[in-house]
N, C-alpha and C. Protein backbone atom coordinates (compact mmCIF):
# COMPACT_ATOMS: atom_id res chain seq x y z
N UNK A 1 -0.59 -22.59 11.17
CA UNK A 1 -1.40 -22.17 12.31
C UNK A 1 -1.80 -23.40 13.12
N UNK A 2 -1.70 -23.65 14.34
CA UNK A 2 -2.05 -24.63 15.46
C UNK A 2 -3.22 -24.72 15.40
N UNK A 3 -4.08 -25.62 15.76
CA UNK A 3 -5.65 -26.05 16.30
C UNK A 3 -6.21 -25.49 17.02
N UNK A 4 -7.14 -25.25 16.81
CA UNK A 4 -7.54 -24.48 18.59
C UNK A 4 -8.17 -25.59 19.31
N UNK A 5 -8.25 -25.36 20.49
CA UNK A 5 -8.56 -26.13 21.90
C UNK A 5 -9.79 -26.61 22.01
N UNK A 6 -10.24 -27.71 22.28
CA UNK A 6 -11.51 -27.81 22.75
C UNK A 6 -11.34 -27.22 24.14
N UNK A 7 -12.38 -26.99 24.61
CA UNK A 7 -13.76 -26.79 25.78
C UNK A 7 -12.48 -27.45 26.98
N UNK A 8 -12.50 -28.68 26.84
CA UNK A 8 -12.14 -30.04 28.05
C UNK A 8 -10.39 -29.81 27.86
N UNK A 9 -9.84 -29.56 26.63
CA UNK A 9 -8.83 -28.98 26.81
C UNK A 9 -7.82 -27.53 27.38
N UNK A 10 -8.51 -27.01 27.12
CA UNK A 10 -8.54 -25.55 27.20
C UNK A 10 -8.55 -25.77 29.27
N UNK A 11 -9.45 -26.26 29.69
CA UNK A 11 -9.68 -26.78 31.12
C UNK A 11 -8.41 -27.18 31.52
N UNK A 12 -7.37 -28.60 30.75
CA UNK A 12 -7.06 -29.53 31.37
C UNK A 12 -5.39 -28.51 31.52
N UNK A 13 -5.48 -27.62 29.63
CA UNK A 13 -3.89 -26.79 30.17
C UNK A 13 -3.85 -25.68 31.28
N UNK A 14 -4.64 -25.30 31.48
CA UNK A 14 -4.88 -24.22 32.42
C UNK A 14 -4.81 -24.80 33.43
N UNK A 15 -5.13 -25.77 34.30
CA UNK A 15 -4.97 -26.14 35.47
C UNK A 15 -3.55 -26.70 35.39
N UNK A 16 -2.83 -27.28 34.07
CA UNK A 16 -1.25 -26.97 34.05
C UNK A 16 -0.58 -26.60 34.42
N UNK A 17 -0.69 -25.24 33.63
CA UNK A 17 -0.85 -24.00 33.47
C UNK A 17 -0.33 -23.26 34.93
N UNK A 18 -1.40 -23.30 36.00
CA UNK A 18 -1.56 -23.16 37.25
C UNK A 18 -0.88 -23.66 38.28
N UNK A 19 -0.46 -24.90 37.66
CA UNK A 19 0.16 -26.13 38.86
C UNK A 19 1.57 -26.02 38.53
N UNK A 20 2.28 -25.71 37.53
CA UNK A 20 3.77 -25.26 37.19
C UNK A 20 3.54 -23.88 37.05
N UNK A 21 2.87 -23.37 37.06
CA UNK A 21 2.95 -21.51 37.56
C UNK A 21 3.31 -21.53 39.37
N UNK A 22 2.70 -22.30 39.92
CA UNK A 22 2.95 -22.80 41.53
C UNK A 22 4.53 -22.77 41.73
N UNK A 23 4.42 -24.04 41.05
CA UNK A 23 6.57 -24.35 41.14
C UNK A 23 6.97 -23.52 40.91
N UNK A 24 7.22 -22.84 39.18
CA UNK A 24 8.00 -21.95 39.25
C UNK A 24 7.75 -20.49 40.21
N UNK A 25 6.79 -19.92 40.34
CA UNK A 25 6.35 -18.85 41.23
C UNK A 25 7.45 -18.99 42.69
N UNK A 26 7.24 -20.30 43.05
CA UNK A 26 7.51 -20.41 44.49
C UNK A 26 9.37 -20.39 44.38
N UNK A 27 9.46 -20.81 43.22
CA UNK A 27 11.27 -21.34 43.09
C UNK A 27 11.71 -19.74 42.50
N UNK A 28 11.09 -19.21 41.71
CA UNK A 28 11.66 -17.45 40.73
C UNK A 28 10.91 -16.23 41.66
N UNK A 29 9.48 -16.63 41.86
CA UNK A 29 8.98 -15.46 42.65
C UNK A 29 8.95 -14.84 40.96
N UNK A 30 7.63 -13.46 41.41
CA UNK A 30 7.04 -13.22 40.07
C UNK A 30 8.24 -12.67 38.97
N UNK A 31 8.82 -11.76 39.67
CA UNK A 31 10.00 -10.86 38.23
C UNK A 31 10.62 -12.35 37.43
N UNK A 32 10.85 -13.46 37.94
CA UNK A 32 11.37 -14.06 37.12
C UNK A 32 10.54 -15.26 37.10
N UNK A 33 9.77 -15.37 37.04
CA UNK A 33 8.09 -15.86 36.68
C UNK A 33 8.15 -16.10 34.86
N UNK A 34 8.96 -16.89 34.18
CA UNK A 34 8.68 -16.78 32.89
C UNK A 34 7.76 -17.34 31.88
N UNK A 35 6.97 -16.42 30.99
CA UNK A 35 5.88 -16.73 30.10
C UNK A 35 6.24 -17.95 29.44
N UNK A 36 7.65 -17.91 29.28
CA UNK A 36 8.06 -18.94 27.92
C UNK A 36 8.55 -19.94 28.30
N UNK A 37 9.14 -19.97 29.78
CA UNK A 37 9.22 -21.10 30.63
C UNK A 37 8.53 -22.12 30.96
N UNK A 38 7.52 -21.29 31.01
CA UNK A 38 5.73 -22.10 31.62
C UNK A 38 5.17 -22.32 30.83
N UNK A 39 5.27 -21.96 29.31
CA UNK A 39 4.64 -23.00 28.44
C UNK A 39 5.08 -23.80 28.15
N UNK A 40 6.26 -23.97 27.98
CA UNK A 40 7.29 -25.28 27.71
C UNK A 40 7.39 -26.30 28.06
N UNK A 41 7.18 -25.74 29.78
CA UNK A 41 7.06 -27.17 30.49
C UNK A 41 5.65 -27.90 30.31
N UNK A 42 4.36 -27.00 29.99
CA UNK A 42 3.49 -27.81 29.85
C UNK A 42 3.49 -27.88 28.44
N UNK A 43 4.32 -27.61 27.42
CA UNK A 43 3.70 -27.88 25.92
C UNK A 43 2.98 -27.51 24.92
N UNK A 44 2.79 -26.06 25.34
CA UNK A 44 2.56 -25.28 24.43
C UNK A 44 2.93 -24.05 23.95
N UNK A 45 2.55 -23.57 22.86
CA UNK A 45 3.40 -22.43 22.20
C UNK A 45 3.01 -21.07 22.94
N UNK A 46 4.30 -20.66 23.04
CA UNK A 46 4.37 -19.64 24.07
C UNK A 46 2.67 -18.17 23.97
N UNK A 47 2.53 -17.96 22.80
CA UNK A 47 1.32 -17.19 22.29
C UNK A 47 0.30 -17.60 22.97
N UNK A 48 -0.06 -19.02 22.95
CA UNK A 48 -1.22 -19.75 23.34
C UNK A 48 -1.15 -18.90 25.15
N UNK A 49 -0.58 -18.63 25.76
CA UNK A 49 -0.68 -18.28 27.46
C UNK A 49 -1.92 -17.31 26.64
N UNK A 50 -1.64 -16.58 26.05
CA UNK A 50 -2.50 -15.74 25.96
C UNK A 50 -3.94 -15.81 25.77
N UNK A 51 -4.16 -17.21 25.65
CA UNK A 51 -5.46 -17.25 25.26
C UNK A 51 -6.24 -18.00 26.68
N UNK A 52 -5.41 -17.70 27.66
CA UNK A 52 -6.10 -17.82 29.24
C UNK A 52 -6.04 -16.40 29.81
N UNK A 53 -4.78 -15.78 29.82
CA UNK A 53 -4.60 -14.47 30.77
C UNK A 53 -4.11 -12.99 29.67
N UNK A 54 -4.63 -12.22 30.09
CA UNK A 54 -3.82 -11.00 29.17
C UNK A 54 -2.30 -10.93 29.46
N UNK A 55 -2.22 -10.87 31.20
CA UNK A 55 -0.65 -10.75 31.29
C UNK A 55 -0.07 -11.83 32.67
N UNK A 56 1.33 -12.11 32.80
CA UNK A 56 1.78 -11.72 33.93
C UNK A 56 0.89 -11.81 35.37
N UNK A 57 0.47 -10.10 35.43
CA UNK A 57 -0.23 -9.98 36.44
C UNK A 57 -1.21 -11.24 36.82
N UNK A 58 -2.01 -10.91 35.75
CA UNK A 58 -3.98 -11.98 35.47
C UNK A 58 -3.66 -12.78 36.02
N UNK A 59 -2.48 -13.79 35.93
CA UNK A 59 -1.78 -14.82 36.16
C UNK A 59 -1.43 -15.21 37.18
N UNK A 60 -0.96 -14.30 37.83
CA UNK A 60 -0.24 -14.50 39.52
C UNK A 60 -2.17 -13.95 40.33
N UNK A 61 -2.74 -13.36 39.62
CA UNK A 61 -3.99 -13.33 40.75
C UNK A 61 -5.14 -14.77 40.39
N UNK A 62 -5.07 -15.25 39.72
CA UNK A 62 -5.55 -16.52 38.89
C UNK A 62 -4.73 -17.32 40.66
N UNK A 63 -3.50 -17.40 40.05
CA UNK A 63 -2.66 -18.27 41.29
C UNK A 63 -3.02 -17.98 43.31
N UNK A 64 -3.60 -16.73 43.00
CA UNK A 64 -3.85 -16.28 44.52
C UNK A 64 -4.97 -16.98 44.72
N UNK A 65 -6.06 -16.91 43.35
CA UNK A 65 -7.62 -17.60 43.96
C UNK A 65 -7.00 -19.23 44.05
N UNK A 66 -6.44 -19.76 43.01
CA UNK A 66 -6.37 -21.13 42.79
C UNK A 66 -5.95 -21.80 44.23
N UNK A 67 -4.90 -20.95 44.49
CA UNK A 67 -3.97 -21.92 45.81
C UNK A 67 -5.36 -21.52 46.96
N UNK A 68 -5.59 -20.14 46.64
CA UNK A 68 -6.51 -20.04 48.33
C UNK A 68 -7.65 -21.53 48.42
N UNK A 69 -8.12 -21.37 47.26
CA UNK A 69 -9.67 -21.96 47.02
C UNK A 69 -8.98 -23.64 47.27
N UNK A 70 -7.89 -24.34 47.12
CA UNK A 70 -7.22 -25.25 47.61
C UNK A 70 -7.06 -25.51 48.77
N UNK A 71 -6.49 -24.28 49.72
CA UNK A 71 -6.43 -24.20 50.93
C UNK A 71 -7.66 -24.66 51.62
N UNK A 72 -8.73 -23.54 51.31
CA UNK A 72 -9.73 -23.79 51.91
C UNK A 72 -10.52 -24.94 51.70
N UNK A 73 -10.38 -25.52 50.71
CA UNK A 73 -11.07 -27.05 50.40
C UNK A 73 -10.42 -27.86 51.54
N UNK A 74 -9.08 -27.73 51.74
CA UNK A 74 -8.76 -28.71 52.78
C UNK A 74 -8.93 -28.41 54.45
N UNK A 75 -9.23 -27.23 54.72
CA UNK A 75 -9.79 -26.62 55.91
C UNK A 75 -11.10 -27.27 56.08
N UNK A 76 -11.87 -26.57 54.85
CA UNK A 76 -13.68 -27.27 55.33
C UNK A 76 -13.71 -28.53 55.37
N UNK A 77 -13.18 -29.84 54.66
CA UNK A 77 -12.75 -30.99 55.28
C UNK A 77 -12.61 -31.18 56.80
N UNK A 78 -11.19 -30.57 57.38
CA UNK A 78 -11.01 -30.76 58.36
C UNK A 78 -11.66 -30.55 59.39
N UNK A 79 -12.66 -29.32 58.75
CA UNK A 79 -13.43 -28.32 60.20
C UNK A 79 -14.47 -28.83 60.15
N UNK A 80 -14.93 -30.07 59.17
CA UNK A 80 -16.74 -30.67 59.02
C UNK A 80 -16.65 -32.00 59.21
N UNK A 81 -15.42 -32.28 59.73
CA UNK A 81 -14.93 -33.99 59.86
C UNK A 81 -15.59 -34.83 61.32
N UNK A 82 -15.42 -33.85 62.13
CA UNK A 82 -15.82 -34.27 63.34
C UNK A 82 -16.51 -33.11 64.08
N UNK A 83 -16.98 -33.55 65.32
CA UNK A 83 -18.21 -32.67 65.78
C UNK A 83 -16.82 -31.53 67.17
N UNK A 84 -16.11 -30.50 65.80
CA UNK A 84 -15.31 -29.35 66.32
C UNK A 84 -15.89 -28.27 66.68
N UNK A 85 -15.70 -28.00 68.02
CA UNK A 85 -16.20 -26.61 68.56
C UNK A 85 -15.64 -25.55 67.54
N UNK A 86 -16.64 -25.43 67.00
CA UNK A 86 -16.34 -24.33 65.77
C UNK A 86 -15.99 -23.00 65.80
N UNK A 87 -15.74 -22.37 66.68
CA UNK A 87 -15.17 -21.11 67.24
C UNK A 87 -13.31 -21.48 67.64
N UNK A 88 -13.34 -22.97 68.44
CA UNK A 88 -12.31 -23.07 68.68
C UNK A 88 -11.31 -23.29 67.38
N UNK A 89 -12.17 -24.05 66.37
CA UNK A 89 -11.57 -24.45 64.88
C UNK A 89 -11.23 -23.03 64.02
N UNK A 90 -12.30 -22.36 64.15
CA UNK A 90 -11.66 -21.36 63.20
C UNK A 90 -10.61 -20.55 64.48
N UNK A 91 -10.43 -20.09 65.64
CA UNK A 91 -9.41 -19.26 65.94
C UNK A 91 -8.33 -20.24 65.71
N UNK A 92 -8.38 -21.62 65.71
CA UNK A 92 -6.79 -22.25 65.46
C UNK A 92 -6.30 -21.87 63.74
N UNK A 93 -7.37 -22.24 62.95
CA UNK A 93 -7.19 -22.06 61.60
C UNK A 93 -6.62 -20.58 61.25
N UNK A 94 -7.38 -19.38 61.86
CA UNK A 94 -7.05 -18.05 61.28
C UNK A 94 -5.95 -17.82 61.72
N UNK A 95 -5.92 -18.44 63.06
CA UNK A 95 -4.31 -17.69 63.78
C UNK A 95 -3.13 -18.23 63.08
N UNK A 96 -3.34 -19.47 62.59
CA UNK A 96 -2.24 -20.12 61.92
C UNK A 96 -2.15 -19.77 60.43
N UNK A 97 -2.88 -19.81 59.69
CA UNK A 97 -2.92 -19.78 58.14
C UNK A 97 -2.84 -17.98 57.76
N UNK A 98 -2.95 -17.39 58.58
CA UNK A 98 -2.79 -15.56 58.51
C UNK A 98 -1.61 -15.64 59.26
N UNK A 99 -0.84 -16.35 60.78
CA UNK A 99 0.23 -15.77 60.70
C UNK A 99 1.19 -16.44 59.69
N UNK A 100 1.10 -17.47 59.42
CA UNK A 100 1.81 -18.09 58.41
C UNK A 100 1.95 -17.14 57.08
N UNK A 101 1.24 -16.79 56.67
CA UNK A 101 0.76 -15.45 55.64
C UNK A 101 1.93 -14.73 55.38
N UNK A 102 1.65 -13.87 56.54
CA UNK A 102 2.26 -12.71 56.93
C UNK A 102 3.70 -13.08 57.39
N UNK A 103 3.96 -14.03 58.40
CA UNK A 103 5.26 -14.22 57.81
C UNK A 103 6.11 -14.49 56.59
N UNK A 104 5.22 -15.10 55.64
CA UNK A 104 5.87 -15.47 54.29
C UNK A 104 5.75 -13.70 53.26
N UNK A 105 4.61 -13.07 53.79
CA UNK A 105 4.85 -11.79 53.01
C UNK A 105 5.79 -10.84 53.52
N UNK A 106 6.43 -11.47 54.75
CA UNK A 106 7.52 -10.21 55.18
C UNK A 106 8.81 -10.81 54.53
N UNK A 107 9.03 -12.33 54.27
CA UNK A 107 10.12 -12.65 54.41
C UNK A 107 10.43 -13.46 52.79
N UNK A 108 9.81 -13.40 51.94
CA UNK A 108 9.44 -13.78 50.60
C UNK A 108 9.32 -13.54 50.00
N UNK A 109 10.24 -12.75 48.84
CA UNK A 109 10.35 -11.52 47.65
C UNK A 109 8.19 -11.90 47.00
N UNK A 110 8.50 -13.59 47.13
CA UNK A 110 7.21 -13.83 45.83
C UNK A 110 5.50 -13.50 46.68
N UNK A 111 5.74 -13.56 47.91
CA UNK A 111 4.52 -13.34 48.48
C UNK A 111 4.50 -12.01 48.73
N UNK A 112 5.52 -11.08 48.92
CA UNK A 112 5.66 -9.67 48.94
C UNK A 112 4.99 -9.24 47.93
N UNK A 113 5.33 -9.22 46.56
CA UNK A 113 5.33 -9.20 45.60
C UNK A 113 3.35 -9.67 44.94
N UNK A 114 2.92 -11.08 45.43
CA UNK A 114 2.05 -10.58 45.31
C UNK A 114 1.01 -10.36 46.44
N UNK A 115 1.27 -9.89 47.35
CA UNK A 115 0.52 -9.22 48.25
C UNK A 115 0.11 -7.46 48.14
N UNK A 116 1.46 -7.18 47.37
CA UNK A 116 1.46 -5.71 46.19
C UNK A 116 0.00 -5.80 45.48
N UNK A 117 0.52 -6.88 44.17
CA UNK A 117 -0.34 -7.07 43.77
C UNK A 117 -2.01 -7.24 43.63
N UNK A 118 -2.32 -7.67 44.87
CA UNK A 118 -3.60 -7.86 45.54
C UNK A 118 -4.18 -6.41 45.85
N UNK A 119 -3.22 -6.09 46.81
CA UNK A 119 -3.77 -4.87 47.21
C UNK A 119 -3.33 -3.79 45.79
N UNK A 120 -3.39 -3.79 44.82
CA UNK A 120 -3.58 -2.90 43.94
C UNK A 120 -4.77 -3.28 42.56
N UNK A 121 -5.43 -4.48 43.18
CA UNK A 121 -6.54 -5.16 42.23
C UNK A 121 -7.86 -3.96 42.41
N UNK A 122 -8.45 -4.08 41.42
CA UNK A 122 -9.39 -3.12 41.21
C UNK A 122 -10.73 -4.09 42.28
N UNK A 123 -12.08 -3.67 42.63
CA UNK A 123 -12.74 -4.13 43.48
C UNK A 123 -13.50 -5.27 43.05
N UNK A 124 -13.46 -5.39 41.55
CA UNK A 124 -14.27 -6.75 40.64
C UNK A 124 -13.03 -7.95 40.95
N UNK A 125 -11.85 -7.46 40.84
CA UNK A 125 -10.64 -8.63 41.39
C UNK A 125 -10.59 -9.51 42.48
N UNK A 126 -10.77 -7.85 43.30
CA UNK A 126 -11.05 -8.57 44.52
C UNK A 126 -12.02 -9.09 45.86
N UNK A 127 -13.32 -8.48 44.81
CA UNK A 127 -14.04 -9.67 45.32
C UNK A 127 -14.38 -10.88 45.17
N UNK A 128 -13.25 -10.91 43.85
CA UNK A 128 -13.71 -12.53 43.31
C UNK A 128 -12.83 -13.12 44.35
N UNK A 129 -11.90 -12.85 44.99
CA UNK A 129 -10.87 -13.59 45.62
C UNK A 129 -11.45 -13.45 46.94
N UNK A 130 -12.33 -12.34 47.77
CA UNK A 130 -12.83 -12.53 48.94
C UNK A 130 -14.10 -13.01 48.86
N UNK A 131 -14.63 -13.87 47.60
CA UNK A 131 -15.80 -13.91 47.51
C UNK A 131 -15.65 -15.64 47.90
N UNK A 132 -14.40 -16.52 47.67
CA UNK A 132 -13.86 -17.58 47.76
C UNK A 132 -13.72 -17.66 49.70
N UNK A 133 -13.28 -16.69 50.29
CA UNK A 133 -13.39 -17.16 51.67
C UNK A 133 -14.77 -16.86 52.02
N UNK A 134 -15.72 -15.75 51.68
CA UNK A 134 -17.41 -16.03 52.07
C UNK A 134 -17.86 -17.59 51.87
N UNK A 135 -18.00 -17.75 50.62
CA UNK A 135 -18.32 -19.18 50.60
C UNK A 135 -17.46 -20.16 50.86
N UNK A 136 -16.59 -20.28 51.61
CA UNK A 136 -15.77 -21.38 52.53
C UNK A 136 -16.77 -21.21 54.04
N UNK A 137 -16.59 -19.89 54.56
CA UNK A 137 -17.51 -19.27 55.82
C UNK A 137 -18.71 -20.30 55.75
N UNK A 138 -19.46 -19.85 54.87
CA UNK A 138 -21.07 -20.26 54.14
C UNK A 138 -21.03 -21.86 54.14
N UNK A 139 -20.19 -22.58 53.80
CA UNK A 139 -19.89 -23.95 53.70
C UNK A 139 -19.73 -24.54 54.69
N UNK A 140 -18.80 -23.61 55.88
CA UNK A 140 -18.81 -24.15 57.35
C UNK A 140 -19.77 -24.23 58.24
N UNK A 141 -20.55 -22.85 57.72
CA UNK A 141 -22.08 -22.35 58.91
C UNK A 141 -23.00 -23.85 58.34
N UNK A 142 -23.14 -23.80 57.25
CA UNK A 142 -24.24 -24.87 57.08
C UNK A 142 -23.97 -25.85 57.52
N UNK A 143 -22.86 -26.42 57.21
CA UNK A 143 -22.65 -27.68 57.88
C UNK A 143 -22.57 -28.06 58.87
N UNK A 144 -22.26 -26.98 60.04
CA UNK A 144 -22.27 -26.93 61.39
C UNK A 144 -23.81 -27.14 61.78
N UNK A 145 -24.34 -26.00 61.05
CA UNK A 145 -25.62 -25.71 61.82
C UNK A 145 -26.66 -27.30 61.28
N UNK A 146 -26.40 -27.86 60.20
CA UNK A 146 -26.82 -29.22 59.84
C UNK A 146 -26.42 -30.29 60.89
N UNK A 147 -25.51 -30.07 61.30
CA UNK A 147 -24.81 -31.01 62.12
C UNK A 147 -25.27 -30.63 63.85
N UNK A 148 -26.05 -29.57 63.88
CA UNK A 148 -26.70 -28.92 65.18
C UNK A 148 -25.58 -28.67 66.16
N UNK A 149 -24.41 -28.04 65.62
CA UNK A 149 -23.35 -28.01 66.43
C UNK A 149 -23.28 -26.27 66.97
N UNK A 150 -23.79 -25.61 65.74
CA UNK A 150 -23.83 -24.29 65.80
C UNK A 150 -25.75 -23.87 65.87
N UNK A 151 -26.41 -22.68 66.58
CA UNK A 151 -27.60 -22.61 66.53
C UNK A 151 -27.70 -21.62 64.69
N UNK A 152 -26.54 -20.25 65.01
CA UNK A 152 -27.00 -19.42 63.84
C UNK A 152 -25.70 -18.99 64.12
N UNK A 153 -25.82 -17.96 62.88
CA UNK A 153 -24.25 -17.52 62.76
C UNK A 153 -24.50 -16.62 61.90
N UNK A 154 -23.63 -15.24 62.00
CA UNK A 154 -23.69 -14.04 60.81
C UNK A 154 -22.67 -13.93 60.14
N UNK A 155 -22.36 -14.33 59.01
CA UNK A 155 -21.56 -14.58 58.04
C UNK A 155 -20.91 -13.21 57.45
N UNK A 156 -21.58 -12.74 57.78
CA UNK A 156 -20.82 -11.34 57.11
C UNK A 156 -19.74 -10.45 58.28
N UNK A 157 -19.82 -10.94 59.72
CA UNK A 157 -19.85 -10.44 61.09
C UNK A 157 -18.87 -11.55 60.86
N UNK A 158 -18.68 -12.53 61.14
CA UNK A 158 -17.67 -13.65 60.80
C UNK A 158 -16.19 -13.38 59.76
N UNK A 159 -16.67 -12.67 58.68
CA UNK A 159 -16.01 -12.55 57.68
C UNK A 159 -15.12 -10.98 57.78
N UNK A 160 -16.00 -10.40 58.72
CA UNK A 160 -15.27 -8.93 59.02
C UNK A 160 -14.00 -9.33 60.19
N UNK A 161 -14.82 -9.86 61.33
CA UNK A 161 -13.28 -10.56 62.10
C UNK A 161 -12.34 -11.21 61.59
N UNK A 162 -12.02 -12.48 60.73
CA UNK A 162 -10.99 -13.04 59.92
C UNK A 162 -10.49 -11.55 59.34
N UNK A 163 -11.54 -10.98 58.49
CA UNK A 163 -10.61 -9.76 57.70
C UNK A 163 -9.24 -9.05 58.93
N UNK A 164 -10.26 -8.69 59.60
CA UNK A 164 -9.35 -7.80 60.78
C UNK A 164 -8.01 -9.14 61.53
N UNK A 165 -8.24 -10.19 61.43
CA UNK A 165 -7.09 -10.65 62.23
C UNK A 165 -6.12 -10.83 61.45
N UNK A 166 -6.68 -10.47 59.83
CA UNK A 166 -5.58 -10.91 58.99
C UNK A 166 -4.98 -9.29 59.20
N UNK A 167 -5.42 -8.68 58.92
CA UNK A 167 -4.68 -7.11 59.05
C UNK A 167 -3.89 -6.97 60.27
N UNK A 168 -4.45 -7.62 61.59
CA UNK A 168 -3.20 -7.24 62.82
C UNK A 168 -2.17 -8.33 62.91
N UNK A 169 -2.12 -9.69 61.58
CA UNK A 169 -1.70 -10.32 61.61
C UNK A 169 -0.06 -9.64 60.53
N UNK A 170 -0.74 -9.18 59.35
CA UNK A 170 0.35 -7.84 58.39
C UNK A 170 0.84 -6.82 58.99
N UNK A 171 0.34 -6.43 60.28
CA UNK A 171 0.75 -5.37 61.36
C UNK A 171 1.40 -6.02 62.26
N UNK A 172 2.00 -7.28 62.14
CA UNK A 172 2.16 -7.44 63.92
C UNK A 172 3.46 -6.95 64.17
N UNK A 173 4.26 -6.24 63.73
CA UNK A 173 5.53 -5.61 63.86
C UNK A 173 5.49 -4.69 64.69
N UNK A 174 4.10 -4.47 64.85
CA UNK A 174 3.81 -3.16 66.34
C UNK A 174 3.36 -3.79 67.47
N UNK A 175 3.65 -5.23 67.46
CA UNK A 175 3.44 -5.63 68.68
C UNK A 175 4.59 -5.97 69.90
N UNK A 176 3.95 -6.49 70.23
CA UNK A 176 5.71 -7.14 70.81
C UNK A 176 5.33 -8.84 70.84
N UNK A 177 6.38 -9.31 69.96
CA UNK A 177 6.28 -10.59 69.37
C UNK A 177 5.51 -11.80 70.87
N UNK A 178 6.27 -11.51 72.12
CA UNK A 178 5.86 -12.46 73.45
C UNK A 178 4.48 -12.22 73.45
N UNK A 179 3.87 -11.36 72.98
CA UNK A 179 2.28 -11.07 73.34
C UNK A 179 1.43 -11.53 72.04
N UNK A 180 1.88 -11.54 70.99
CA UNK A 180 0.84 -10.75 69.76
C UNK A 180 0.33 -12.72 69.56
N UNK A 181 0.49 -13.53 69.43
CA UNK A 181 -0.04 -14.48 69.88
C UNK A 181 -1.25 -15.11 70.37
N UNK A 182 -0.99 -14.62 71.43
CA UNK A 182 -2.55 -14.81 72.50
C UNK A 182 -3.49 -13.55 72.29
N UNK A 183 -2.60 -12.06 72.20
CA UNK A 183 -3.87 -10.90 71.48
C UNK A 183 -4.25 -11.39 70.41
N UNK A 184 -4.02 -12.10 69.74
CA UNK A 184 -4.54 -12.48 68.15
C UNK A 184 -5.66 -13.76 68.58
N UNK A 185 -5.56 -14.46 69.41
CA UNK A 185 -6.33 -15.38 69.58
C UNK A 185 -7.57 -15.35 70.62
N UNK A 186 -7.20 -14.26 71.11
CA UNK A 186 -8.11 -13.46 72.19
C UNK A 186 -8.76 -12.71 71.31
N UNK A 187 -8.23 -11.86 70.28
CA UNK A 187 -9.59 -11.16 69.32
C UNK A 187 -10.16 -12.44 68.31
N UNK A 188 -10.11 -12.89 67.92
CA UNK A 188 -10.58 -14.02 67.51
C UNK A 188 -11.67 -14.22 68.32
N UNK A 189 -11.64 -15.38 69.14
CA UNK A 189 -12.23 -15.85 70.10
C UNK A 189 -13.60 -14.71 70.36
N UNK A 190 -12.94 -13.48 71.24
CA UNK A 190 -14.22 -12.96 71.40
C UNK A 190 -14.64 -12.57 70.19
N UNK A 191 -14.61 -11.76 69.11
CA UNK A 191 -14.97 -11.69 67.47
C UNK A 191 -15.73 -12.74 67.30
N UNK A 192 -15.54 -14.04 66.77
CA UNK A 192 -16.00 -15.33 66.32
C UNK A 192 -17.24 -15.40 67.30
N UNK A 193 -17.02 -15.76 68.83
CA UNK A 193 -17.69 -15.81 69.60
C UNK A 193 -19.31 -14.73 69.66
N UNK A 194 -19.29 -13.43 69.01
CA UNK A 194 -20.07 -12.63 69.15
C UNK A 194 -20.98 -12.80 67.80
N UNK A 195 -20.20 -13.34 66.87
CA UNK A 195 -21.16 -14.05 65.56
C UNK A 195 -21.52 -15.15 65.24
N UNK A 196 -21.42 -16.61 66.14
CA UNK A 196 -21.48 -17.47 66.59
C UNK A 196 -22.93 -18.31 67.85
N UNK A 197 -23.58 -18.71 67.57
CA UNK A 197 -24.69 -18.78 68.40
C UNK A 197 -24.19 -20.50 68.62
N UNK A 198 -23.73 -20.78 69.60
CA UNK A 198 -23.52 -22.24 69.44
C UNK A 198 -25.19 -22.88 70.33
């Protein structure tokens, strides 16, 4: 029988774990996503996955918070770096990082796949994963409004527009591609703008 893990270990394979679940994910996409692959490369016995995720699935939504909560670490950087008209920062950010999205979920067995996934998470799933862009939101308002760049801001009114541009961003196949662009950055704009007190 193997050792069990400390505390600091248990930490250090899982973020492994996570970071060659990335590679392979992005190179197999989930169906060929292998359990026994991904322990190997980090070095441990294939059983042991189990003592982070029940399955598979747990796994690839583990990978949805990990990469988002990455993403957004390097956004609030960028958007608290200098004194950015913060309406103009987030419509560049949403328009880009949602259509980017959505193109990779139309055209990408593995983002297809788990964008399925997502949308079939029960509501404890997925608020842990929309609970990661509130407090990115929450991280930006303060710092803005610390920085006296913004007066006030409604975070929840904020968080309903991103929702919606990401949805006409998964819809934009009913647009007509020459337009959907500037309509996406035009609802933005006024959206952001109406929860926004600069």
């Amino acid at each position: 029988m193997g050792r069990a893990f400390t505390e600091e270990e248990k930490i250090e394979i899982k973020n492994q774990l996570l970071e060659v679940a990335l590679v392979l994910f992005h190179d197999k996409g989930k169906k060929s996503l292998s359990i026994k692959e991904l322990t190997s490369r980090v070095g441990i016995a294939q059983g042991s996955f189990y003592n982070f995720w029940k399955d598979k699935d747990a796994l690839i939504i583990d990978l949805i918070a990990y990469r988002s909560a990455q993403k957004l670490k390097l956004i609030e950087v960028e958007g608290l770096a200098d004194n950015t008209d913060p309406i103009e920062f987030l419509v560049y950010v949403a328009s880009n990082y949602f259509m980017d999205l959505a193109v990779k979920i139309e055209e990408q067995v593995m983002y297809k796949d788990a964008f399925k996934l997502f949308l079939s998470l029960d509501s404890d799933e997925s608020n842990r994963i929309e609970a990661l862009y509130l407090e990115f939101l929450t991280k930006m308002i303060n710092g803005w409004t610390k920085k006296e760049i913004i007066k006030s801001a409604d975070i929840r009114g904020l968080s309903n527009v991103l929702t919606g541009s990401f949805i006409l961003c998964i819809n934009n196949r009913h647009f007509d591609k020459t337009y959907f662009g500037n309509i996406l950055k035009q609802y933005l704009f006024s959206g952001l703008s109406e929860y926004i007190k600069l």
